[in-house]
N, C-alpha and C. Protein backbone atom coordinates (compact mmCIF):
# COMPACT_ATOMS: atom_id res chain seq x y z
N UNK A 1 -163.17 -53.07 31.05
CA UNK A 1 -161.92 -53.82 30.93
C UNK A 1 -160.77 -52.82 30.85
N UNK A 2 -159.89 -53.34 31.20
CA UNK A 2 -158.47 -52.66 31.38
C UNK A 2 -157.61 -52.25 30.34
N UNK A 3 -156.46 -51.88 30.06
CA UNK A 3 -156.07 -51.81 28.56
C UNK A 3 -154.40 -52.17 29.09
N UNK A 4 -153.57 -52.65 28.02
CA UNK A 4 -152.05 -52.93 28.47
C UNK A 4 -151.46 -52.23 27.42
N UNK A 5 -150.38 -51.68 27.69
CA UNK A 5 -149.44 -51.61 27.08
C UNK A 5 -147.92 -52.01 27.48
N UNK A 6 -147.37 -53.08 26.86
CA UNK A 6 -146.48 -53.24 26.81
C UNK A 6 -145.64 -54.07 25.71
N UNK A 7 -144.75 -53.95 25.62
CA UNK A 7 -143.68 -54.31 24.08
C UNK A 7 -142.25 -55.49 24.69
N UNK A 8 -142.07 -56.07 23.90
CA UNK A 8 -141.54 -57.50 24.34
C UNK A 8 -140.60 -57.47 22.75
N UNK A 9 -139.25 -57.43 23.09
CA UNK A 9 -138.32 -57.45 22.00
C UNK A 9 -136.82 -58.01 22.04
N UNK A 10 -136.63 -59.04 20.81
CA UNK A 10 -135.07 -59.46 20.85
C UNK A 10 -134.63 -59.21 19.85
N UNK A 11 -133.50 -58.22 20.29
CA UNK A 11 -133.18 -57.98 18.71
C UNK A 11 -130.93 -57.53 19.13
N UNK A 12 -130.71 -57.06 17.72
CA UNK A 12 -129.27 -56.78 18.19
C UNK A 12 -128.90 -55.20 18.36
N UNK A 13 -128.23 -54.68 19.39
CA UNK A 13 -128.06 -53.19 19.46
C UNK A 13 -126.93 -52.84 18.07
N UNK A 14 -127.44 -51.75 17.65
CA UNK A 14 -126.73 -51.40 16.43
C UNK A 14 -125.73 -50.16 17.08
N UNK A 15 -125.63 -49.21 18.03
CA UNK A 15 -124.12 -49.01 18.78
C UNK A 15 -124.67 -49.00 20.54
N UNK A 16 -123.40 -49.10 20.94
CA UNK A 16 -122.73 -48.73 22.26
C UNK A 16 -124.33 -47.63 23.12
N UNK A 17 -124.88 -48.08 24.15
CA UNK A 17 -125.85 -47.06 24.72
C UNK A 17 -124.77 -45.98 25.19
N UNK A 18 -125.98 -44.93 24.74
CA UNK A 18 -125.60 -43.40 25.52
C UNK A 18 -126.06 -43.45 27.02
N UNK A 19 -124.96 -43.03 27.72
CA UNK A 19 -125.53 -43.03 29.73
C UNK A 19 -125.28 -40.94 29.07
N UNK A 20 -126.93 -40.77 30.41
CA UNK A 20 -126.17 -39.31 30.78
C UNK A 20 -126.76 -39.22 32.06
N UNK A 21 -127.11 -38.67 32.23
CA UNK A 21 -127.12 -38.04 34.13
C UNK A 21 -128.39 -37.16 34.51
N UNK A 22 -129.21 -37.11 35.35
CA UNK A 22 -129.89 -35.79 35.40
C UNK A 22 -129.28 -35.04 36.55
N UNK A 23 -129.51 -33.90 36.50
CA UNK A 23 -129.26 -33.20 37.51
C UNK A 23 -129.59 -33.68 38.65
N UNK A 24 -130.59 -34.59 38.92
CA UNK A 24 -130.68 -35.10 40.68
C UNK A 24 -129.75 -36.70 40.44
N UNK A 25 -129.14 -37.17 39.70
CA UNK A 25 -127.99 -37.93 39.73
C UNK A 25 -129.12 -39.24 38.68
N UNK A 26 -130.24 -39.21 38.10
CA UNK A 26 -130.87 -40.07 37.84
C UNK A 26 -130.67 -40.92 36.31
N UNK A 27 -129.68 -41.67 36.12
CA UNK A 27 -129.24 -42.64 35.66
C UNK A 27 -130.20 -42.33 33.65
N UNK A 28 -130.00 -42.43 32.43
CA UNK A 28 -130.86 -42.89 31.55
C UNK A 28 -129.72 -42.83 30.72
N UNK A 29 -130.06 -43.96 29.90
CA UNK A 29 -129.48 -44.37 28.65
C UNK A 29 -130.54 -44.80 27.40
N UNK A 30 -129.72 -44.30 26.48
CA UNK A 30 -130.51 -44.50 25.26
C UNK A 30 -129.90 -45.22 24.11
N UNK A 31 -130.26 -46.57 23.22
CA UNK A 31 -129.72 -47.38 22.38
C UNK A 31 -131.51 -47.67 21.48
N UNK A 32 -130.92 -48.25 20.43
CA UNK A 32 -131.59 -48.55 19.54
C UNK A 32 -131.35 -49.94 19.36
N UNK A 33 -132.23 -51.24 19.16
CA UNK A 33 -131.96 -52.37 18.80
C UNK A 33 -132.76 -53.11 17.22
N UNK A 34 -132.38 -53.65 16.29
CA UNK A 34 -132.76 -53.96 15.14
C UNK A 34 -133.83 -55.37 15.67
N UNK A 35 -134.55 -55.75 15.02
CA UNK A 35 -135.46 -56.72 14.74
C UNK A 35 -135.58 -57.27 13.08
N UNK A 36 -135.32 -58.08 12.79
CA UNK A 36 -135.67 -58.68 11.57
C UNK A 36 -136.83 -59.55 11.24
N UNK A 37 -137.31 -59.73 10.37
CA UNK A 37 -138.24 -60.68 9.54
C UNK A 37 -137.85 -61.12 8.59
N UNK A 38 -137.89 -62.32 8.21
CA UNK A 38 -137.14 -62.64 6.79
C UNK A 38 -138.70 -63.83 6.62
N UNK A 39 -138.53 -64.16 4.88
CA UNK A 39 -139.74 -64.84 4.41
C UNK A 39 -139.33 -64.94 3.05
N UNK A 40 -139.83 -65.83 2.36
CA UNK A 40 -140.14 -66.11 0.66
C UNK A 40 -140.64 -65.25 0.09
N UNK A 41 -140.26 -64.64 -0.86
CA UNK A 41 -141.34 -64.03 -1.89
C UNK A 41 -141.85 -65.12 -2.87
N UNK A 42 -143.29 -65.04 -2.48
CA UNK A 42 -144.27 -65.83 -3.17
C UNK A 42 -144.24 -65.93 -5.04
N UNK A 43 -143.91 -64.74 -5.12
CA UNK A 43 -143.84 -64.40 -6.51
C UNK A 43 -142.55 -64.55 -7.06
N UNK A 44 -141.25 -64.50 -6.48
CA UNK A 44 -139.89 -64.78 -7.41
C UNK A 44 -139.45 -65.26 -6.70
N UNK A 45 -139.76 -66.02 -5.57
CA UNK A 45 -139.10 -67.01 -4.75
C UNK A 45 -137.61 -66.78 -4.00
N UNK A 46 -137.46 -64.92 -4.21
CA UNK A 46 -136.23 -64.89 -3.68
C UNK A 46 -136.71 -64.66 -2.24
N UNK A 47 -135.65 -65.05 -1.24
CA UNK A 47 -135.52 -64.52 0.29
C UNK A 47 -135.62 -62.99 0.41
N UNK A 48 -136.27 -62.99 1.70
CA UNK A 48 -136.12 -61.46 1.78
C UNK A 48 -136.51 -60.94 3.06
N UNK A 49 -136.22 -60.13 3.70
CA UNK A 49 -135.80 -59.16 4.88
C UNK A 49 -135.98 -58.28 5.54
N UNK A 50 -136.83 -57.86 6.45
CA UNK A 50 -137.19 -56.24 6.50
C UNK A 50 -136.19 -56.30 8.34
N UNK A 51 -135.54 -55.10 8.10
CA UNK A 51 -135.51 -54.96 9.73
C UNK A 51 -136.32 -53.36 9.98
N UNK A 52 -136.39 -53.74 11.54
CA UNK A 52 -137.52 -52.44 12.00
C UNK A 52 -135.89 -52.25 12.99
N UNK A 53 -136.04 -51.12 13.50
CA UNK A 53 -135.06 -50.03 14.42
C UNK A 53 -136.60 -49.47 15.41
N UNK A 54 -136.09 -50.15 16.80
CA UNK A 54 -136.76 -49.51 18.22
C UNK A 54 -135.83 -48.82 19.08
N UNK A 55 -136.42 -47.11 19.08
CA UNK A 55 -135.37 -46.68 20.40
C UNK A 55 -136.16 -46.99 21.46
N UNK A 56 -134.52 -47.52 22.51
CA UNK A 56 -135.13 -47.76 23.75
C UNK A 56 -134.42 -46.60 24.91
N UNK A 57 -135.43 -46.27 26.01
CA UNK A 57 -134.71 -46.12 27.18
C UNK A 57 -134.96 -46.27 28.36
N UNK A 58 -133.55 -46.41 29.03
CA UNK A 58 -133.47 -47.28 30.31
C UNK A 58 -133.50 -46.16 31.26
N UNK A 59 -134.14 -46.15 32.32
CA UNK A 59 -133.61 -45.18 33.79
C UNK A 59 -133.14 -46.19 34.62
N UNK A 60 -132.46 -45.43 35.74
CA UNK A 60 -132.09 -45.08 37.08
C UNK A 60 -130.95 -46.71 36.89
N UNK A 61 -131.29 -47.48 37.70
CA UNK A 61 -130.00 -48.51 37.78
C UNK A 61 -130.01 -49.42 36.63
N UNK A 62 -131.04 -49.55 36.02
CA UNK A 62 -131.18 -50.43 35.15
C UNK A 62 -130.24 -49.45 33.56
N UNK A 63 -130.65 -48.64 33.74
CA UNK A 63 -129.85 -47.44 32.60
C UNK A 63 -128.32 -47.28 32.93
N UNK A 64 -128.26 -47.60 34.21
CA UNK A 64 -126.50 -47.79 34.59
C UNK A 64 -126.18 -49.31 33.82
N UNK A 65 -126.76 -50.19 34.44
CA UNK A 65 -126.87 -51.46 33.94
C UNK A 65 -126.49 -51.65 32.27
N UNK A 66 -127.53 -50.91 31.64
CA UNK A 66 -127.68 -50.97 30.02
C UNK A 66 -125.93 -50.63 29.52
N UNK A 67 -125.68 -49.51 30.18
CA UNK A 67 -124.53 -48.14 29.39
C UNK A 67 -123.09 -49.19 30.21
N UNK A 68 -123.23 -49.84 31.19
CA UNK A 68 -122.19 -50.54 31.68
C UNK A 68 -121.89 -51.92 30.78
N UNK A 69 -122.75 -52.82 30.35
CA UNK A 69 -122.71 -54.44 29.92
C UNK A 69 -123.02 -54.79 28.75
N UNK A 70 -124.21 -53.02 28.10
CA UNK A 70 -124.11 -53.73 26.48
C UNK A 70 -123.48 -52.98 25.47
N UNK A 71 -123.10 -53.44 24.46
CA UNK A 71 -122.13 -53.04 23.32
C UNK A 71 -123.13 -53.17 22.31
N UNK A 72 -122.38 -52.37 21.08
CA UNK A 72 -122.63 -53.10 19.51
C UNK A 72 -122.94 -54.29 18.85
N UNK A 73 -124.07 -54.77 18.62
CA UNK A 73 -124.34 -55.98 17.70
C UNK A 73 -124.58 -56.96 19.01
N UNK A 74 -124.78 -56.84 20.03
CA UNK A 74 -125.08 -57.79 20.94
C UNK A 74 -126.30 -57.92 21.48
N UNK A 75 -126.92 -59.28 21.36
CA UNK A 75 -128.14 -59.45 21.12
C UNK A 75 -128.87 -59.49 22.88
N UNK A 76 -129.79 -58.80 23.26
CA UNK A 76 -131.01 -58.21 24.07
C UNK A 76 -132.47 -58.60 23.88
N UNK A 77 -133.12 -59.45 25.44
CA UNK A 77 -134.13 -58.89 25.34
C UNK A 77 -134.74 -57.76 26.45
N UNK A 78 -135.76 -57.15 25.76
CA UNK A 78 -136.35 -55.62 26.10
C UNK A 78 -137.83 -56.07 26.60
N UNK A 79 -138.29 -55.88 27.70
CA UNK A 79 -139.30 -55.43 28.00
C UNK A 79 -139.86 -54.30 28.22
N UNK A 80 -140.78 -53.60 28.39
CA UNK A 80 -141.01 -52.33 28.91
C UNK A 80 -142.33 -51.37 27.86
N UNK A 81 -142.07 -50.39 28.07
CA UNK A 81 -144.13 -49.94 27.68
C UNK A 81 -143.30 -48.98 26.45
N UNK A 82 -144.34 -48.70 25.63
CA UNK A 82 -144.43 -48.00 24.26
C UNK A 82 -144.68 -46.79 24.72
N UNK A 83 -144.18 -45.60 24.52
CA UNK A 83 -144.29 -44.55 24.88
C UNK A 83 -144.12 -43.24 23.74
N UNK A 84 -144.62 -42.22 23.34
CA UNK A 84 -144.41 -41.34 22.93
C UNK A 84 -144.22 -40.00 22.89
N UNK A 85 -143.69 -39.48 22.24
CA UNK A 85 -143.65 -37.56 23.33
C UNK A 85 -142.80 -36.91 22.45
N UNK A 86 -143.13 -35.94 22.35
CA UNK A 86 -143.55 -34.76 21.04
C UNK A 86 -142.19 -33.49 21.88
N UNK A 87 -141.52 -32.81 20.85
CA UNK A 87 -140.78 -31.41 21.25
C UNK A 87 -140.77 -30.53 20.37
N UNK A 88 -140.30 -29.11 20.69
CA UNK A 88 -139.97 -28.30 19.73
C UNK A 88 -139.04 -28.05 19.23
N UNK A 89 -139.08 -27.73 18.29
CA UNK A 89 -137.39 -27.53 17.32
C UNK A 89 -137.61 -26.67 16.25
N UNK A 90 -137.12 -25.61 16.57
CA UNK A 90 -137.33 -24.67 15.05
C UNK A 90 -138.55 -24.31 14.57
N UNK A 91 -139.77 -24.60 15.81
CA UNK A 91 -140.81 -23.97 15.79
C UNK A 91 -141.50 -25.10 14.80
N UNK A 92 -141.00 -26.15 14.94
CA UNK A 92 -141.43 -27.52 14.33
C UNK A 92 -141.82 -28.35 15.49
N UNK A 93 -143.15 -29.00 15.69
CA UNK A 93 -143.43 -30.04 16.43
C UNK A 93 -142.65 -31.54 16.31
N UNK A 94 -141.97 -32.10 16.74
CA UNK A 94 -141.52 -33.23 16.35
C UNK A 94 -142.15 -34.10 17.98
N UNK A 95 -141.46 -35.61 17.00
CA UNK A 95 -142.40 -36.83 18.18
C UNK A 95 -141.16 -38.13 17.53
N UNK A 96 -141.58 -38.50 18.57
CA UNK A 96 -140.59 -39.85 18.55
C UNK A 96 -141.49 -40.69 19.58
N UNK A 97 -141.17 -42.43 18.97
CA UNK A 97 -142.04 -43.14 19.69
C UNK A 97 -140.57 -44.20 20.11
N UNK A 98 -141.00 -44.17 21.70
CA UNK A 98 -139.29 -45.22 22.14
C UNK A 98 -140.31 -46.31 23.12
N UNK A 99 -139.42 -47.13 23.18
CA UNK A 99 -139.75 -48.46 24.38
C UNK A 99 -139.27 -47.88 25.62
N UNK A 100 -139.95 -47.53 27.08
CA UNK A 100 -138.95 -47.38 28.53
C UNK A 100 -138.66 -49.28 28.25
N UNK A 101 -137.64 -49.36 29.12
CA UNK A 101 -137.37 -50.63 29.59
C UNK A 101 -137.66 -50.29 30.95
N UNK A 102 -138.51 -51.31 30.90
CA UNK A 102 -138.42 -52.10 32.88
C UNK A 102 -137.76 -54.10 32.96
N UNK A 103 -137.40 -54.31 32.24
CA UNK A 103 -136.76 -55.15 31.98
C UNK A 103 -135.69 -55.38 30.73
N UNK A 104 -134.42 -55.87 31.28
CA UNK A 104 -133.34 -56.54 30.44
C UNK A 104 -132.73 -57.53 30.49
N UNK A 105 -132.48 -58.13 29.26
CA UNK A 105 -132.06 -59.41 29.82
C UNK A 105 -130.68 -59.95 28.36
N UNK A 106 -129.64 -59.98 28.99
CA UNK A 106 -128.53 -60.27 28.24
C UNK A 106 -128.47 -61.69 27.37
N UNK A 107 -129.13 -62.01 26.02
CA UNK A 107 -128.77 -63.10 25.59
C UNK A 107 -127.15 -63.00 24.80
N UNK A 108 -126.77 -64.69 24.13
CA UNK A 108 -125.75 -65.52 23.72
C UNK A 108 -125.27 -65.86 24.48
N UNK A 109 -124.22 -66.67 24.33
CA UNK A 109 -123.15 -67.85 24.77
C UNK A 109 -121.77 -66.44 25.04
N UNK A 110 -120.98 -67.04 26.03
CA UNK A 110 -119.61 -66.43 26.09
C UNK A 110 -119.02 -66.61 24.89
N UNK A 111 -119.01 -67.98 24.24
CA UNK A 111 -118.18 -68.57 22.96
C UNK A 111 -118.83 -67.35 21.80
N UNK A 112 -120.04 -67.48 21.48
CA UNK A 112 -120.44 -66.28 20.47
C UNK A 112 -120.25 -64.97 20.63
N UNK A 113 -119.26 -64.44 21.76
CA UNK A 113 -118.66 -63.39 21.89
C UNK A 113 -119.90 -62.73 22.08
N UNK A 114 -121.12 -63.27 22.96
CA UNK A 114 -122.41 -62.36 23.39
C UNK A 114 -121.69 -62.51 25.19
N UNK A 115 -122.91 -62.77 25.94
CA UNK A 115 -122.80 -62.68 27.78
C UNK A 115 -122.86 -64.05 27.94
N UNK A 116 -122.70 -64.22 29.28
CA UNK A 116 -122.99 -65.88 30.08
C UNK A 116 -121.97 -66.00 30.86
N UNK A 117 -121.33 -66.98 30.96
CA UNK A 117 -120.70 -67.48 32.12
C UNK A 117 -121.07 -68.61 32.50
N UNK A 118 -121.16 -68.85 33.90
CA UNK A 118 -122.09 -69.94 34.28
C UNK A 118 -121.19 -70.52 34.79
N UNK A 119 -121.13 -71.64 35.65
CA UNK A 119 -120.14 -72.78 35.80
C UNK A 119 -120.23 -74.29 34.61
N UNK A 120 -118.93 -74.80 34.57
CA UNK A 120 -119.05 -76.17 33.74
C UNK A 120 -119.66 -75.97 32.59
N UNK A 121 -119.23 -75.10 31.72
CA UNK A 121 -119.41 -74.28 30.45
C UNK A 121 -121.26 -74.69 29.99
N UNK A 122 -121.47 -74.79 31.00
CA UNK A 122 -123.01 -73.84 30.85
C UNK A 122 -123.26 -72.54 30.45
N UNK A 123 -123.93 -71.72 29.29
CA UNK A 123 -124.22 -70.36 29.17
C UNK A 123 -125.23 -69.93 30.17
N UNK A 124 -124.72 -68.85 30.69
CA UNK A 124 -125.72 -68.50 32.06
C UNK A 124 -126.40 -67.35 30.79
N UNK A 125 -127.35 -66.80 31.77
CA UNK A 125 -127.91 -65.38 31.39
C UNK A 125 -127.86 -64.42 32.27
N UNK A 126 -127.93 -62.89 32.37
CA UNK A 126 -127.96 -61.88 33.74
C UNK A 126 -129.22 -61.28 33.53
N UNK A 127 -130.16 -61.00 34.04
CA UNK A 127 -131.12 -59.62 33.79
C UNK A 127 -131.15 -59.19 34.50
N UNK A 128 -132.00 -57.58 34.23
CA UNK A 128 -131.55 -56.56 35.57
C UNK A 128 -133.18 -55.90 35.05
N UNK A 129 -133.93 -55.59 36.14
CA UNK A 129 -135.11 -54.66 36.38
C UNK A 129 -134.79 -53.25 36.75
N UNK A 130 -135.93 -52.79 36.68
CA UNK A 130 -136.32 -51.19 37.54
C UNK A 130 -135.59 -51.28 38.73
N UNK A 131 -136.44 -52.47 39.65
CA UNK A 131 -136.33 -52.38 40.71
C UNK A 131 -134.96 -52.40 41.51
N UNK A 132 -133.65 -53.62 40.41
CA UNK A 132 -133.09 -54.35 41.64
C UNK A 132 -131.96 -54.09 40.53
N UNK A 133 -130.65 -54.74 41.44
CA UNK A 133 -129.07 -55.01 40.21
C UNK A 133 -129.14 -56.25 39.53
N UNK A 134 -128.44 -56.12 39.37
CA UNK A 134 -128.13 -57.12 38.53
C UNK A 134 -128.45 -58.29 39.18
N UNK A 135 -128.82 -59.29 38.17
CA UNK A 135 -128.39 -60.81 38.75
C UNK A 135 -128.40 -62.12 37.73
N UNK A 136 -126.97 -61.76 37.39
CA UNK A 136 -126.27 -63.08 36.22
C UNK A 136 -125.24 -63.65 37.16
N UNK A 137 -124.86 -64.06 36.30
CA UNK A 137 -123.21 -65.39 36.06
C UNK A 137 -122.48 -64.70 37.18
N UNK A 138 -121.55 -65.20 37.78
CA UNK A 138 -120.61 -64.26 38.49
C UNK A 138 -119.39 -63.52 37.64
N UNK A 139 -119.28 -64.74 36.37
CA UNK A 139 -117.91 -64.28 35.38
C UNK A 139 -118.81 -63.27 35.24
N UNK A 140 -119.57 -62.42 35.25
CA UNK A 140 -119.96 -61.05 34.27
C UNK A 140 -119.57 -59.87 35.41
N UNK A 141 -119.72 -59.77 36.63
CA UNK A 141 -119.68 -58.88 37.55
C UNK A 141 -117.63 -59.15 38.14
């Protein structure tokens, strides 16, 4: 049998993605998005909260895509594979574990000051792949 990896996430970006460039012109951006859980405590009945922080990153058009349409606190969903990879620093091994995106997809309403559009105040949505540009609302382009 086969094995999968892949990671499926909606959460809100906590800042503005970084775009940078490679030397052969190849597009990546990097943002972080929050996830919450909230639940009862069984035992003092107060509410309570954990958020997790996933770095993500985007290549080539879809990483233009990311660094062009999303902002701060605006809520995303993320598809794309779990990945990890290790550097040196000060003769210290370090590792970081990020999401690639091969999929994005812009949630909220225009009114909640998230994305959409749409005609006849319908909230549209846009998502954008690996493969292709964009394709939302026309108010977004």
């Amino acid at each position: 049998m086969g094995s999968l990896n892949k990671a499926m996430l909606i959460g809100r970006l906590g800042k503005d993605p970084e775009i940078r460039y490679f030397q052969d012109g190849t597009a990546v951006a990097n943002f972080s998005i929050a996830t919450s859980e909230k639940w009862k405590d069984k035992a003092t009945g107060e509410n309570r909260e954990k958020t997790e922080w996933h770095r993500i990153v985007a290549f080539r058009r879809l990483g233009e895509i990311c660094g062009e349409y999303l902002t701060r606190g605006k809520e995303v969903y993320i598809e794309g594979r779990i990945q990890t990879r290790s550097w040196e620093k000060d003769g210290i091994t370090r590792y970081t574990t990020e999401i690639v995106a091969d999929k994005m997809q812009m949630l909220g309403s225009k009114d909640s000051g998230g994305y959409g559009g749409g005609s006849q105040g319908t909230a549209g949505q846009g998502t954008a792949g690996q493969g292709g540009g964009f394709q939302g609302s026309p108010g977004i382009m």
